[in-house]
N, C-alpha and C. Protein backbone atom coordinates (compact mmCIF):
# COMPACT_ATOMS: atom_id res chain seq x y z
N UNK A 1 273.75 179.53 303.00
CA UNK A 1 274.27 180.02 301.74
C UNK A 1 275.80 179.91 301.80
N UNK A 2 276.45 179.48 300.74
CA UNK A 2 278.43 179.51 300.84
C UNK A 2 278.01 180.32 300.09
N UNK A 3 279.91 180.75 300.68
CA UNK A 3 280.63 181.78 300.60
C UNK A 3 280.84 182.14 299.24
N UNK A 4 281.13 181.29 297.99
CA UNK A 4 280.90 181.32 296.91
C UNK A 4 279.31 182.61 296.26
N UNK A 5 278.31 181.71 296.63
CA UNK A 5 277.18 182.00 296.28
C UNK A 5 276.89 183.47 296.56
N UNK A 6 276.99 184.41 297.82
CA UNK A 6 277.15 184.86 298.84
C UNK A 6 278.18 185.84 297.88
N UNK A 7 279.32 186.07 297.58
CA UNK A 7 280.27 187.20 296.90
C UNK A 7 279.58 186.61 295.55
N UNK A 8 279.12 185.82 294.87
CA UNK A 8 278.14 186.19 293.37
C UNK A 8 276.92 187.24 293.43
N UNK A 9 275.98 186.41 294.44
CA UNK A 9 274.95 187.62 294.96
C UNK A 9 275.40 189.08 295.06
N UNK A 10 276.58 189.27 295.79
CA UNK A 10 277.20 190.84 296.37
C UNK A 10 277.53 190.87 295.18
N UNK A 11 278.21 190.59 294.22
CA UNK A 11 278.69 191.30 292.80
C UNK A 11 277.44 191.60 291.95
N UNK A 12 276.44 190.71 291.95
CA UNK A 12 275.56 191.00 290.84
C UNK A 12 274.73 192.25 291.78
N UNK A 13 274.86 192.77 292.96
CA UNK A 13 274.09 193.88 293.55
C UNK A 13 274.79 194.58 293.28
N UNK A 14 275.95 194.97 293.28
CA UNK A 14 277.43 195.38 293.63
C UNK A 14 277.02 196.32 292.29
N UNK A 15 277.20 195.34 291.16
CA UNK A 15 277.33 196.01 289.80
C UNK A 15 275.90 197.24 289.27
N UNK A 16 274.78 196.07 289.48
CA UNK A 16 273.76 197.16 289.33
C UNK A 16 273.78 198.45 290.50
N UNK A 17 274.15 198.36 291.43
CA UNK A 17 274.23 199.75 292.16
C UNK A 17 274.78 200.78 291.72
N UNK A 18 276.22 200.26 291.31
CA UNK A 18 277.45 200.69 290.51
C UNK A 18 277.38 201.34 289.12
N UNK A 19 276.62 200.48 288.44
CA UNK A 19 275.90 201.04 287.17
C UNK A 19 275.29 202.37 287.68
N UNK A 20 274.26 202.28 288.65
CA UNK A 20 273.29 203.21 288.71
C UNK A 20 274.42 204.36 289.17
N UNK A 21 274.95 204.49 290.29
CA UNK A 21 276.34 205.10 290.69
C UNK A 21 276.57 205.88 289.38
N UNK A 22 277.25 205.16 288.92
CA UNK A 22 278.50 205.77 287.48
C UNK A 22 277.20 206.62 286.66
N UNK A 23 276.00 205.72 285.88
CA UNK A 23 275.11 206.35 285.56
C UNK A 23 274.85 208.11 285.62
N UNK A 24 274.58 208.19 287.15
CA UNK A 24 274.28 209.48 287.86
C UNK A 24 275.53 210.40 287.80
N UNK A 25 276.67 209.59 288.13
CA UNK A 25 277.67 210.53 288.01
C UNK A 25 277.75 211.32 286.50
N UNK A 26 277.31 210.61 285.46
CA UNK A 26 278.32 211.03 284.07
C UNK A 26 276.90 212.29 283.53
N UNK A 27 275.61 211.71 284.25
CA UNK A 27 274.92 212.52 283.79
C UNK A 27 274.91 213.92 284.53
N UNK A 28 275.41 213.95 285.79
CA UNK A 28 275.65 215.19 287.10
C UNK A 28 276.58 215.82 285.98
N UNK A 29 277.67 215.58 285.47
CA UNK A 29 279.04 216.34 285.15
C UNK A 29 278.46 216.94 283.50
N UNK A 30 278.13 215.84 283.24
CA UNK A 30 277.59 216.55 281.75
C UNK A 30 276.78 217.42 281.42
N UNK A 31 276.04 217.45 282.75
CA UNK A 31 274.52 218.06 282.73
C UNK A 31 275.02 219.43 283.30
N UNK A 32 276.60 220.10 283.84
CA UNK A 32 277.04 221.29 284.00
C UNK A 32 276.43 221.84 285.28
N UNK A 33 276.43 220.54 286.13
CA UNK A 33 276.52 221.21 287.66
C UNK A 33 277.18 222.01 287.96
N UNK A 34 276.67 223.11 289.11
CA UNK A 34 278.23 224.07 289.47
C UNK A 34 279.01 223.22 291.05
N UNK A 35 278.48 222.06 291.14
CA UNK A 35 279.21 221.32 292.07
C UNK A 35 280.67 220.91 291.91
N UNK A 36 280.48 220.92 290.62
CA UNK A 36 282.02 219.98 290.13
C UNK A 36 281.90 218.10 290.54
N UNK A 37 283.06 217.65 289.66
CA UNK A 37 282.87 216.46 289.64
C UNK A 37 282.81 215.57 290.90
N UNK A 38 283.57 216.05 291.81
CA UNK A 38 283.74 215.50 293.04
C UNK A 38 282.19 215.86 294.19
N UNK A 39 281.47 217.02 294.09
CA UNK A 39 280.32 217.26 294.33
C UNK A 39 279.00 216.45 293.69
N UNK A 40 279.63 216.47 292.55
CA UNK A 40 278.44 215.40 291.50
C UNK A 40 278.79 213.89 291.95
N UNK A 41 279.43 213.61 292.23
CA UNK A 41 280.20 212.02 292.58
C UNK A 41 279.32 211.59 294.09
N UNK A 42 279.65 212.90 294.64
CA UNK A 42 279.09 213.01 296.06
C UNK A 42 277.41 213.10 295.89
N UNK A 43 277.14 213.42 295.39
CA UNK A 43 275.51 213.50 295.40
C UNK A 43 275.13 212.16 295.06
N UNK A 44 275.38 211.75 293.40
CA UNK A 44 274.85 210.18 293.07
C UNK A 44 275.48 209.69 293.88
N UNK A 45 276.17 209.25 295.04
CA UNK A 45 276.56 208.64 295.84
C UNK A 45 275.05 208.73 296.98
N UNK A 46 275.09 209.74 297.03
CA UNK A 46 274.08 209.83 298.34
C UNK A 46 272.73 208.95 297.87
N UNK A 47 272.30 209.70 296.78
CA UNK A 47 270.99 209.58 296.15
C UNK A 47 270.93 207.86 295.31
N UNK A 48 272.14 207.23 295.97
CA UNK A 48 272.15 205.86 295.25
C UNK A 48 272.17 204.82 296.80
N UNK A 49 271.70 205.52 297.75
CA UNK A 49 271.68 205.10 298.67
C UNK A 49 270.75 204.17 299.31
N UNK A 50 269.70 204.30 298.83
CA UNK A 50 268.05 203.46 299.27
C UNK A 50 267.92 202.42 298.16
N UNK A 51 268.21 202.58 297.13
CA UNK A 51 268.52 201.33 296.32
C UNK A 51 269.40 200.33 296.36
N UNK A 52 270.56 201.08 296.86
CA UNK A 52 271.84 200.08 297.34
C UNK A 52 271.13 198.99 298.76
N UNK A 53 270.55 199.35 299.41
CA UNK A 53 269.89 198.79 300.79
C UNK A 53 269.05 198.10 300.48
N UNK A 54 268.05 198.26 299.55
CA UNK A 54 267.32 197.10 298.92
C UNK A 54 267.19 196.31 298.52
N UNK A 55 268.14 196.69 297.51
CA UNK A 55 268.99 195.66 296.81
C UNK A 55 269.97 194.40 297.65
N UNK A 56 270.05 194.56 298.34
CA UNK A 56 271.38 194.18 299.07
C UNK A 56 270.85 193.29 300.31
N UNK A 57 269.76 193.70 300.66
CA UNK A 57 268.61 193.32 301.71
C UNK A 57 267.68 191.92 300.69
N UNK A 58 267.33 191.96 299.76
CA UNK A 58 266.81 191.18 298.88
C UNK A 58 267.40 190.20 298.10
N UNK A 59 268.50 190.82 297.67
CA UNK A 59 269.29 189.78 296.46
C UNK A 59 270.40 189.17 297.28
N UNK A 60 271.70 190.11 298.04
CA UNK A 60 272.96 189.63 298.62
C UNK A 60 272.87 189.12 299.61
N UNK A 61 272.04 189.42 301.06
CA UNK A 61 271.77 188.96 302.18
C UNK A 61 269.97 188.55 302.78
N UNK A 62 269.68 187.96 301.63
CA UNK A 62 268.00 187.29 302.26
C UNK A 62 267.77 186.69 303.22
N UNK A 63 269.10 186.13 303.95
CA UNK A 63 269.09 185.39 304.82
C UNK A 63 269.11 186.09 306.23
N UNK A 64 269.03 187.46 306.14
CA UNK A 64 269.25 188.62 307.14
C UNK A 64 268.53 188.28 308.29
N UNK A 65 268.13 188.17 309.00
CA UNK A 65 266.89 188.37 310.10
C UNK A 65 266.87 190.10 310.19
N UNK A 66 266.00 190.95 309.85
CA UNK A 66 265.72 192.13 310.07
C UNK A 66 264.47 192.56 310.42
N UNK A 67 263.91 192.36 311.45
CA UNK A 67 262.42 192.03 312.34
C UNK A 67 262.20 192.83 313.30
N UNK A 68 261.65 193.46 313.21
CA UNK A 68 261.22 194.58 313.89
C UNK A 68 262.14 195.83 314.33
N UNK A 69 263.14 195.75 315.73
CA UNK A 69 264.01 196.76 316.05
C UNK A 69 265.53 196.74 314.62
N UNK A 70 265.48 195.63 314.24
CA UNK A 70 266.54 195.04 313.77
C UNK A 70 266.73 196.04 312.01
N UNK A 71 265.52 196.15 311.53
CA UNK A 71 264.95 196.38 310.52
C UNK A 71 266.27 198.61 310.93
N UNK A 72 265.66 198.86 311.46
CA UNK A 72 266.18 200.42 311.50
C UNK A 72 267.87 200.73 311.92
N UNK A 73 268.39 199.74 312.81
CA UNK A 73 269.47 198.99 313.14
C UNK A 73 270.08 199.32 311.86
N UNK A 74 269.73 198.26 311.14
CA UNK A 74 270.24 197.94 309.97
C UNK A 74 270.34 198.97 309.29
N UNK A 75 269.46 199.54 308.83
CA UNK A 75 269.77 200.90 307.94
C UNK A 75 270.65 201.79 308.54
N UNK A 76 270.71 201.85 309.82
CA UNK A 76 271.38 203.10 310.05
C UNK A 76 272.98 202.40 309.77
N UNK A 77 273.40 201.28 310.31
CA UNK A 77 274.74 200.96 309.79
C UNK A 77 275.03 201.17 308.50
N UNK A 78 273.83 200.26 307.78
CA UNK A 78 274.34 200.66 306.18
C UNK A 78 274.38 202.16 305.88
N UNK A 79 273.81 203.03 306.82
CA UNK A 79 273.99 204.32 306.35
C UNK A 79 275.70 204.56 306.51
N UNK A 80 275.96 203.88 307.78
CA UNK A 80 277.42 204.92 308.31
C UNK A 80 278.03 203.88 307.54
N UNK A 81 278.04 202.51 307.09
CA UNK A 81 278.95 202.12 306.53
C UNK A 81 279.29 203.04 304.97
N UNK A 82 278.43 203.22 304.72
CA UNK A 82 278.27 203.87 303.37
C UNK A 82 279.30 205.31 303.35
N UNK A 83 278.85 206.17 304.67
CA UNK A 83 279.25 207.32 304.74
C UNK A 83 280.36 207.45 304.64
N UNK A 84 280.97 206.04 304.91
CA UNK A 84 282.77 206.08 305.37
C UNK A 84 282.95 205.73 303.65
N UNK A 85 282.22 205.19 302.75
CA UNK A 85 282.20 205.08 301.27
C UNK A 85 282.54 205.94 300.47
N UNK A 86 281.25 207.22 301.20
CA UNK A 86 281.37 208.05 300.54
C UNK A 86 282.22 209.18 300.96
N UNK A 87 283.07 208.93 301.92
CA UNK A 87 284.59 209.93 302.19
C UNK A 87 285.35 209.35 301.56
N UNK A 88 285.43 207.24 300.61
CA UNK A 88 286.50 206.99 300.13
C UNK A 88 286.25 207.45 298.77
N UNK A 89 284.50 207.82 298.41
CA UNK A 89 284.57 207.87 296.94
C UNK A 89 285.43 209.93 296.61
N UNK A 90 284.89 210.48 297.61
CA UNK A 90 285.01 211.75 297.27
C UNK A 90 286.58 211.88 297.44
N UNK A 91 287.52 211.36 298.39
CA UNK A 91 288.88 211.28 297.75
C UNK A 91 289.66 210.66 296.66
N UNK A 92 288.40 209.52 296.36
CA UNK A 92 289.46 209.02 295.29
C UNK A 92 289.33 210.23 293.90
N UNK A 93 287.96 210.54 294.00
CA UNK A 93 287.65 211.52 292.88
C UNK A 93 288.24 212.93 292.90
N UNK A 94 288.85 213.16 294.24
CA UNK A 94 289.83 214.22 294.30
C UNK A 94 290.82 213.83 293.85
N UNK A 95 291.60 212.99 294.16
CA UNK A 95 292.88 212.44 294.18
C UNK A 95 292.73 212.48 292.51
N UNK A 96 292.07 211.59 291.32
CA UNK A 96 292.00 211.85 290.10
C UNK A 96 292.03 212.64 289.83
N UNK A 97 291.25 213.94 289.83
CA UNK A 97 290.79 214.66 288.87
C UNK A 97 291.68 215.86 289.88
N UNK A 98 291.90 215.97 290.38
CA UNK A 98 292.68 217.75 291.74
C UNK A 98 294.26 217.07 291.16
N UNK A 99 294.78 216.17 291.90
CA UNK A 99 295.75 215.21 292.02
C UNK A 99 296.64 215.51 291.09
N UNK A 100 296.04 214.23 290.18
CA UNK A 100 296.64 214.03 288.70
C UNK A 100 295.70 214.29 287.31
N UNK A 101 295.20 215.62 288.10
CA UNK A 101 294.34 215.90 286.12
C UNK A 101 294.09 215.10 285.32
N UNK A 102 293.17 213.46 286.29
CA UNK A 102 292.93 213.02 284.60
C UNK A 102 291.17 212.74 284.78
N UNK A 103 290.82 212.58 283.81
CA UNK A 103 289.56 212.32 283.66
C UNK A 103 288.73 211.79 284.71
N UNK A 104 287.06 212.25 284.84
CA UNK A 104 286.59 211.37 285.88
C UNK A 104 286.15 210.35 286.26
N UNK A 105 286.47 210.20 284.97
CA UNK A 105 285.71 208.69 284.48
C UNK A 105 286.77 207.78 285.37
N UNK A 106 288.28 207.92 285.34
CA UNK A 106 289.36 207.36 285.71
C UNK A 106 289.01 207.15 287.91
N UNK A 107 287.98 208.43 288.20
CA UNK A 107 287.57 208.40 289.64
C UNK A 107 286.53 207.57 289.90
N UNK A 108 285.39 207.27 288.78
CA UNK A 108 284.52 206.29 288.92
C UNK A 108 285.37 205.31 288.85
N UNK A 109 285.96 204.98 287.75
CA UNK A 109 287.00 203.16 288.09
C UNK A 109 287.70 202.61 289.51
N UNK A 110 288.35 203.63 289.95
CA UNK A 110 289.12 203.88 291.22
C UNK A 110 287.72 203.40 291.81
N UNK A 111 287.07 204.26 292.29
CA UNK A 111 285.56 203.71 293.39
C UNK A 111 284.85 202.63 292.95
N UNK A 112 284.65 201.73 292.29
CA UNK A 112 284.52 200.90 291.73
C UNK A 112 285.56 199.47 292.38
N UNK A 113 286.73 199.64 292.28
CA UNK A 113 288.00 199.22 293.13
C UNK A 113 287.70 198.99 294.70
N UNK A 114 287.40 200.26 294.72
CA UNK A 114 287.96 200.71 296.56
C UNK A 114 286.73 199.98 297.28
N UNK A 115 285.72 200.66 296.75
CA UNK A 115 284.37 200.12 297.62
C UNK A 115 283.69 198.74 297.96
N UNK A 116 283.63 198.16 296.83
CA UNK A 116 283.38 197.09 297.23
C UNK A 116 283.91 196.21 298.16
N UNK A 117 285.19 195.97 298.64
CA UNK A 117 285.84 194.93 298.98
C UNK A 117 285.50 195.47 300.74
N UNK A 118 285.20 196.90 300.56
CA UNK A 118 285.27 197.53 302.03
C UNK A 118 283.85 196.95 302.67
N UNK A 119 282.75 197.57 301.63
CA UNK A 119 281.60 196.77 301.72
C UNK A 119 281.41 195.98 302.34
N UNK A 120 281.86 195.03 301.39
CA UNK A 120 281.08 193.36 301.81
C UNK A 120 281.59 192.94 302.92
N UNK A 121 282.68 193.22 303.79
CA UNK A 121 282.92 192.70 304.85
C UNK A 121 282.51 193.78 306.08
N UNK A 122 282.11 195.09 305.72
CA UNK A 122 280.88 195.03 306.54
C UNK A 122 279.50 195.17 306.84
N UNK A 123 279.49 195.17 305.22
CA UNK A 123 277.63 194.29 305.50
C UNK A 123 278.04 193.05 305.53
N UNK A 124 278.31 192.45 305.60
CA UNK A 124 278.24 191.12 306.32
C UNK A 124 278.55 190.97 307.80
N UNK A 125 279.17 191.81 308.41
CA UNK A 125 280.01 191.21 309.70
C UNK A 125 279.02 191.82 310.51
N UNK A 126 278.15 193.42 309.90
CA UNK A 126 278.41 194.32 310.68
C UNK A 126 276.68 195.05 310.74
N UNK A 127 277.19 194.97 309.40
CA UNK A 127 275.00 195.39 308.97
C UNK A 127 274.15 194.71 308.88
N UNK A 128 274.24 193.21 308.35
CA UNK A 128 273.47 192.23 308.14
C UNK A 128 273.59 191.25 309.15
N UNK A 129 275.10 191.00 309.59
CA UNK A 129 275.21 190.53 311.06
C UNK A 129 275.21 188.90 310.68
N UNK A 130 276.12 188.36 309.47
CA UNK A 130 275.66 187.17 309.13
C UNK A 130 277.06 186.17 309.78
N UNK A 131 276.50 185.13 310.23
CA UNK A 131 277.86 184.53 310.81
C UNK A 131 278.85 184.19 309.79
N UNK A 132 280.10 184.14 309.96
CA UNK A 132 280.95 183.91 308.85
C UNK A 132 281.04 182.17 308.88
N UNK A 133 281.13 181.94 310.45
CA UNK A 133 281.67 180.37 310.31
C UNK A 133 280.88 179.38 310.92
N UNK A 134 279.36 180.33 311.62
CA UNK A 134 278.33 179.13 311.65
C UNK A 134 277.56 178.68 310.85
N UNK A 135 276.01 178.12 310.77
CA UNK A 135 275.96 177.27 310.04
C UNK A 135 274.88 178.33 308.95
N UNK A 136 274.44 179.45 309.21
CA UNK A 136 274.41 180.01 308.25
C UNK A 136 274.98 179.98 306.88
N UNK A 137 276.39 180.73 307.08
CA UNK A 137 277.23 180.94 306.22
C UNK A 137 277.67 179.82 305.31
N UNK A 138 277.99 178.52 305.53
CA UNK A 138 278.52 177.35 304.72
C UNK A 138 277.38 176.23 305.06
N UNK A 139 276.16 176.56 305.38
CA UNK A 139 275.17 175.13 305.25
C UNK A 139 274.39 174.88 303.74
């Protein structure tokens, strides 16, 4: 698969996750959690977690080998990669809304920004384990 093909795949997962993400968030805050926005951010974060892996396992990286030991491996990185996600989503949504008082909608855009780019280089390098410059990657 190139590298091209490969960051199309990750965006079109990227976005529907993201959707689902933002989704959860606007309905957590509206719906008058006593978490607050940054608690609500933090939850659909969590709870957008097993879809993000599926997704991502199917559509962005099919080319995975994940076979037997490899298969739990994998999840648990995508877990901690995520976790470190979700310490960048819950500051950025501090930083908005604690910070500079503005809307949260303005903390979903920010995470939207931040995450992805962190992502994909390590599910690729790190969770999925895909070579960058053998013949995987550009055949």
């Amino acid at each position: 698969m190139i590298l091209f093909e490969r960051i199309l795949r990750y965006g079109i997962s990227g976005c529907l996750v993201s959707v689902v993400f933002s989704g959860l968030v606007v309905v957590l805050v509206r719906g008058g959690a006593a978490i607050g926005s940054v608690g609500d951010s933090m939850l659909a974060f969590c709870l957008v977690q097993p879809i993000g892996y599926l997704t991502h396992c199917t559509i962005t990286y099919p080319d995975a080998s994940l076979e037997g030991a490899q298969k739990p491996r994998s999840w648990m990185r995508f877990l901690l990669t995520n976790a470190l996600g979700l310490a960048v989503t819950a500051a950025a949504m501090a930083l908005v809304t604690h910070v500079y008082h503005a809307s949260y909608l303005w903390g979903i855009a920010l995470t939207w920004v931040l995450i992805p780019a962190m992502n994909f280089v390590l599910y690729l390098t790190w969770v999925f384990k895909i070579r960058l410059w053998g013949q995987r990657m550009f055949s």
